[in-house]
N, C-alpha and C. Protein backbone atom coordinates (compact mmCIF):
# COMPACT_ATOMS: atom_id res chain seq x y z
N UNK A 1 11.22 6.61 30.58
CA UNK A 1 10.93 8.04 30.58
C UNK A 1 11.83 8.72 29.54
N UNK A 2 11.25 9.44 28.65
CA UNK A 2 11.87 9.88 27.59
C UNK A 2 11.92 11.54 27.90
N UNK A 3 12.79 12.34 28.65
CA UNK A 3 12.98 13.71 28.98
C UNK A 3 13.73 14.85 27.92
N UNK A 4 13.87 15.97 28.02
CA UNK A 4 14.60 16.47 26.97
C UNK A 4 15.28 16.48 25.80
N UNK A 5 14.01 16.26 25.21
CA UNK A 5 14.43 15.75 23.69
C UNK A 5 13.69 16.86 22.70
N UNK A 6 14.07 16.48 21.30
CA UNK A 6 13.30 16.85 20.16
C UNK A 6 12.67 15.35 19.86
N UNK A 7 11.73 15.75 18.86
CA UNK A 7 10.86 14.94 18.51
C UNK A 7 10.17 15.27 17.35
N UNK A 8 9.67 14.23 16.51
CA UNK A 8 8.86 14.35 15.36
C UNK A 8 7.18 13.40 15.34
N UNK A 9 6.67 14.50 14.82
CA UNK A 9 5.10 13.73 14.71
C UNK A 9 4.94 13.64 13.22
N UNK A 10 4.57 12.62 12.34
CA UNK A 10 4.46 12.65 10.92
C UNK A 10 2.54 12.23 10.97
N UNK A 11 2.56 13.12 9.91
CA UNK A 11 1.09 12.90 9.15
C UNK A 11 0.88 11.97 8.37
N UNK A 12 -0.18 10.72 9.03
CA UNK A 12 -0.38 9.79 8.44
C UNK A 12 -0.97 9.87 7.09
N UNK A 13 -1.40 10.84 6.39
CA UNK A 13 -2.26 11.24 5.19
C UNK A 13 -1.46 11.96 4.51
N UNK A 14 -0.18 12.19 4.87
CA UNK A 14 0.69 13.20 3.85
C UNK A 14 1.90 13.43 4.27
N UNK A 15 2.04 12.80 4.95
CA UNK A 15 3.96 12.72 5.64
C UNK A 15 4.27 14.16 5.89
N UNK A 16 3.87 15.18 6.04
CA UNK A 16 4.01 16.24 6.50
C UNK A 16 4.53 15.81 7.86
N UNK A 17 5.53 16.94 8.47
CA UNK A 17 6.15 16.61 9.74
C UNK A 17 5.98 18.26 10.58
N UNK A 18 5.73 17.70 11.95
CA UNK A 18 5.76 18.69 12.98
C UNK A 18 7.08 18.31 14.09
N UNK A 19 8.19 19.20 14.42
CA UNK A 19 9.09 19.23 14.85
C UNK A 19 8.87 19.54 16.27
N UNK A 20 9.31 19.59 17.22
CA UNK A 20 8.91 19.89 18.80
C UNK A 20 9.90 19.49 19.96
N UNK A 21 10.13 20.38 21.16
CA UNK A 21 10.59 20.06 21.74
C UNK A 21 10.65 20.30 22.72
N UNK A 22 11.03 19.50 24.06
CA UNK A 22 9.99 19.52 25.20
C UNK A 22 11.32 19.24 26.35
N UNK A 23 11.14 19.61 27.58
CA UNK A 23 12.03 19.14 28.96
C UNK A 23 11.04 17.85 29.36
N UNK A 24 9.43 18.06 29.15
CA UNK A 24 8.54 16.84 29.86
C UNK A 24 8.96 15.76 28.93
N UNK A 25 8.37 14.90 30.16
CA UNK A 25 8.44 13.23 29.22
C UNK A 25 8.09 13.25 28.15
N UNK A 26 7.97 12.52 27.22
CA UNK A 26 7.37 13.27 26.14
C UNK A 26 5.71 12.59 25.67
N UNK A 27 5.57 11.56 26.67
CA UNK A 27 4.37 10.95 26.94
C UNK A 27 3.35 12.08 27.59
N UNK A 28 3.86 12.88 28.58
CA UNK A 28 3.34 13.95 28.77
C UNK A 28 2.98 15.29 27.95
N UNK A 29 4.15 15.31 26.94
CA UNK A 29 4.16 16.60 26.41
C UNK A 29 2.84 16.14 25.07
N UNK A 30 2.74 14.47 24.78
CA UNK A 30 1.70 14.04 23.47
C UNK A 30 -0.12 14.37 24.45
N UNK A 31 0.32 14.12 25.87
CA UNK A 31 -1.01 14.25 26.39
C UNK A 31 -1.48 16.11 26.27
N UNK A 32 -0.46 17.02 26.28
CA UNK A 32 -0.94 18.43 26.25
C UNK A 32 -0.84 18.53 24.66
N UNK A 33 0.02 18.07 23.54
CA UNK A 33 -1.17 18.13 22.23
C UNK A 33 -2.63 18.21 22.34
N UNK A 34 -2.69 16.52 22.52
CA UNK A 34 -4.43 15.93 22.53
C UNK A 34 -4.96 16.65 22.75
N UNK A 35 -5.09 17.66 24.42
CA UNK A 35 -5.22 18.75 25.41
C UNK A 35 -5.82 19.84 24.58
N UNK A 36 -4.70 20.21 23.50
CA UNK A 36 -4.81 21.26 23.20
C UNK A 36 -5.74 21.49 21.88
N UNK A 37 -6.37 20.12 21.09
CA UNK A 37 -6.92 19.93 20.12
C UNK A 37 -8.65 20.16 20.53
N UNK A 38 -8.41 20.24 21.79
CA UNK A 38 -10.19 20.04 22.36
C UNK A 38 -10.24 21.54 22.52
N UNK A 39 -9.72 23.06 22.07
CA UNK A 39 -9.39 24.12 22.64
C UNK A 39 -10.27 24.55 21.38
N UNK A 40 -11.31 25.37 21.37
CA UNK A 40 -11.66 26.05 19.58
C UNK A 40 -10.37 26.81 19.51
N UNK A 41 -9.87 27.63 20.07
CA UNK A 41 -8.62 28.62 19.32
C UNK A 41 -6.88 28.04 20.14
N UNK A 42 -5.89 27.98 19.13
CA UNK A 42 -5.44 27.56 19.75
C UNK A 42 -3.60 28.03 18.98
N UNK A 43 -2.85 28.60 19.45
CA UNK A 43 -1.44 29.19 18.72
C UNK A 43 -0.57 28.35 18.69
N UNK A 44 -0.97 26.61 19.15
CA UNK A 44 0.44 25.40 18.80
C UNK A 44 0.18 25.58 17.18
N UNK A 45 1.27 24.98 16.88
CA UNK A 45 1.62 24.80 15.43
C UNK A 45 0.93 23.26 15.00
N UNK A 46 1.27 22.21 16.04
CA UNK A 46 0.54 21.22 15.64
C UNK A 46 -0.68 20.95 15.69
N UNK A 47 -1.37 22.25 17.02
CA UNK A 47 -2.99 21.96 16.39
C UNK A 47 -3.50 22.69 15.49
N UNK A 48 -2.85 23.86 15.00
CA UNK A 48 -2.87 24.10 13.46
C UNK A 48 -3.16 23.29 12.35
N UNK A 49 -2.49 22.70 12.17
CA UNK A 49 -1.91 21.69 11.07
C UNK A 49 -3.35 20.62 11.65
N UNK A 50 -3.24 20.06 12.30
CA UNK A 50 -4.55 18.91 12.11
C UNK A 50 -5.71 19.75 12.01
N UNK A 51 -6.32 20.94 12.96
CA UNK A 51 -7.46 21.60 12.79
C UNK A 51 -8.10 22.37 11.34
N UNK A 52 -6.72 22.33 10.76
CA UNK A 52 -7.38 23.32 9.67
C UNK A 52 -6.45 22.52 8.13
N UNK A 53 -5.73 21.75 8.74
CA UNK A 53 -5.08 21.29 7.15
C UNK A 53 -5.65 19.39 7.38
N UNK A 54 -6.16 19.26 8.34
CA UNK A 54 -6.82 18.02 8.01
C UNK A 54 -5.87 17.19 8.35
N UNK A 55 -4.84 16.80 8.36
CA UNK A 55 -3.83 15.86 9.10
C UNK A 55 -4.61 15.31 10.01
N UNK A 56 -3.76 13.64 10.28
CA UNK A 56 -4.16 13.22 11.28
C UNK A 56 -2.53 12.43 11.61
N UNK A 57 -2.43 13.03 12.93
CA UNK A 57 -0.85 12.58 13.39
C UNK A 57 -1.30 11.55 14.90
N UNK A 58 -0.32 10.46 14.76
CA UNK A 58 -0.31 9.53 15.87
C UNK A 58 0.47 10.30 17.05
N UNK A 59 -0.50 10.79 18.11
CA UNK A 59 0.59 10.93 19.40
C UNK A 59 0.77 9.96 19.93
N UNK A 60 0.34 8.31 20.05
CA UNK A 60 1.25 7.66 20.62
C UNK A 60 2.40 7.09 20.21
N UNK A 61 3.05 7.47 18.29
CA UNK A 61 4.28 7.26 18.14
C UNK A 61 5.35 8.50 17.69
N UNK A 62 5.67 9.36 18.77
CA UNK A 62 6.35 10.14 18.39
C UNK A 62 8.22 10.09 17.82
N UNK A 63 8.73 10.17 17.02
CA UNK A 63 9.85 10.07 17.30
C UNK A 63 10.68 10.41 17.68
N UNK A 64 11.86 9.84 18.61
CA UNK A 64 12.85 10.85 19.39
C UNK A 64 13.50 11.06 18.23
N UNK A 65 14.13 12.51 17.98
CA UNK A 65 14.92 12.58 16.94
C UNK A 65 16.58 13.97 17.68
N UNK A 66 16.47 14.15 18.72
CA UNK A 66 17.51 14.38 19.54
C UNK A 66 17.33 14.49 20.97
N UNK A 67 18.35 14.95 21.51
CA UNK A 67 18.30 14.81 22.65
C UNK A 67 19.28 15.98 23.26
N UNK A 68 18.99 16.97 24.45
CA UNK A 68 19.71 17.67 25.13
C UNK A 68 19.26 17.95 26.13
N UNK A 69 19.91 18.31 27.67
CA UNK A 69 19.79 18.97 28.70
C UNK A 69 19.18 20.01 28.71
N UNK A 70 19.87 20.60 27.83
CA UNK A 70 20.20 22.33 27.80
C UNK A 70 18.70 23.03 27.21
N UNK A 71 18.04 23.98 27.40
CA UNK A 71 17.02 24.37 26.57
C UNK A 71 17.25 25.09 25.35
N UNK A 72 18.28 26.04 25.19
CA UNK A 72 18.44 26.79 24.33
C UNK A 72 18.92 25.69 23.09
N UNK A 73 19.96 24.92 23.56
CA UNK A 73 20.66 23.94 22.26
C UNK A 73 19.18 22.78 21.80
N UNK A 74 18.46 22.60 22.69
CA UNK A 74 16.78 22.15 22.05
C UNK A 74 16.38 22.62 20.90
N UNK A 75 16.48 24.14 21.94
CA UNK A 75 15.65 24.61 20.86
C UNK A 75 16.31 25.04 19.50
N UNK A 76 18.00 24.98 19.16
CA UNK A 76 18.18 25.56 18.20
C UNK A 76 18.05 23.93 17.48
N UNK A 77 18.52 22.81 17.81
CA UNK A 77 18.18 21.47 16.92
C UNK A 77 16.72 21.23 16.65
N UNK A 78 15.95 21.86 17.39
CA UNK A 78 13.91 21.96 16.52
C UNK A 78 14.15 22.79 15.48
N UNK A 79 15.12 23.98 15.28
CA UNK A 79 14.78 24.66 14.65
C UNK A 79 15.76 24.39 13.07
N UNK A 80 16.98 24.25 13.26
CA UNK A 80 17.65 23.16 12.28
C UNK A 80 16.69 22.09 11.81
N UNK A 81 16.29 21.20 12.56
CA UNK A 81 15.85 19.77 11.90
C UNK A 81 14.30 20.39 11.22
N UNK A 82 13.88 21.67 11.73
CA UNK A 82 12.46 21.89 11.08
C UNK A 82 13.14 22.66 9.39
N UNK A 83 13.81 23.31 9.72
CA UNK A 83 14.61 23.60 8.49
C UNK A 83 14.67 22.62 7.27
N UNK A 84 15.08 21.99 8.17
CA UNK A 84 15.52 20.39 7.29
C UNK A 84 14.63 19.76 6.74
N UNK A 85 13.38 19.66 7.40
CA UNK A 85 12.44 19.15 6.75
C UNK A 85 11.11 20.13 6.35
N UNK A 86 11.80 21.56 6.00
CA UNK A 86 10.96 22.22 5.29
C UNK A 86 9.67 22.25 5.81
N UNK A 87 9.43 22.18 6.97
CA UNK A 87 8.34 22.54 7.99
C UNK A 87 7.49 23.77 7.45
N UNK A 88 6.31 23.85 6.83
CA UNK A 88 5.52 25.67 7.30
C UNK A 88 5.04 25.45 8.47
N UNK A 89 4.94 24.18 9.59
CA UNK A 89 4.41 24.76 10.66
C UNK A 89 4.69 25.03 12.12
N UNK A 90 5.79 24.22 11.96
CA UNK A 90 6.75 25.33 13.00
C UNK A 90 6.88 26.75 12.58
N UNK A 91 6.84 27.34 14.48
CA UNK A 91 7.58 28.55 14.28
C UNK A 91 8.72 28.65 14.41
N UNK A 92 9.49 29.45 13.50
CA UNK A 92 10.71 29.38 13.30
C UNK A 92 11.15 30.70 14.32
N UNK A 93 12.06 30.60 15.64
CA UNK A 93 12.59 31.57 15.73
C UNK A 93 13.51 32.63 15.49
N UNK A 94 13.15 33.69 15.24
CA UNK A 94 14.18 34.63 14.19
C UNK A 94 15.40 34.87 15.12
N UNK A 95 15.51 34.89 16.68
CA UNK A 95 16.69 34.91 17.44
C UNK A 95 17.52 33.36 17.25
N UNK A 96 16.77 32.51 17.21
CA UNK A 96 17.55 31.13 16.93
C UNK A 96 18.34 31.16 15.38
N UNK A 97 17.42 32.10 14.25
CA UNK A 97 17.57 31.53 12.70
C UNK A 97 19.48 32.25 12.88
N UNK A 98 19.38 33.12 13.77
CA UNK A 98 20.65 34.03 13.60
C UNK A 98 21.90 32.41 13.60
N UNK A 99 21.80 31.61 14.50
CA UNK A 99 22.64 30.15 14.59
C UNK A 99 22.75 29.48 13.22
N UNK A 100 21.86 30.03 12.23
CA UNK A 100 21.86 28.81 10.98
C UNK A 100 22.54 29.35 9.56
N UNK A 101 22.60 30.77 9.84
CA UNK A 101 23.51 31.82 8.96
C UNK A 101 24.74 30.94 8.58
């Protein structure tokens, strides 16, 4: 069981990366992607990116790429590591960006 982590999904057609991060398993959190790809309208960032930029990302290999308890310190390492990899499709939070000053 893989719980409170960050994670990365890469685009098999363009190495583009989607950053994410979840308290669920994260076997759970790839089943509410899928979930959310069968939706016509939809405000995730990653069904963005496959619905309209054509990507095709593996949810059964996500990578763990941290790990925390805490929600807030989650969410500021999604928002660092999306930094990092120059993400447009994360949302970036502007109360978190204040941590990266």
């Amino acid at each position: 069981m893989e719980i409170e982590v960050v994670y990365k999904l890469t685009c098999k057609t363009c190495d583009q990366v989607y950053i994410g991060q979840t308290k669920l398993d994260v076997k759970d959190r790839m089943k509410q992607h899928k979930e959310g790809l069968r939706k016509p309208e939809t405000s995730r960032a990653v069904d963005y990116m496959i619905k309209n930029k054509n990507n095709v990302i593996d949810f059964c290999k996500p990578e763990i790429i941290g790990r925390d308890t805490h929600k807030k310190r989650r969410e500021i390492k999604e928002t660092l590591l999306s930094l990092e990899h120059q993400n447009p499709y994360n949302k970036i939070s502007h109360e978190l960006m204040t941590f990266t000053s």
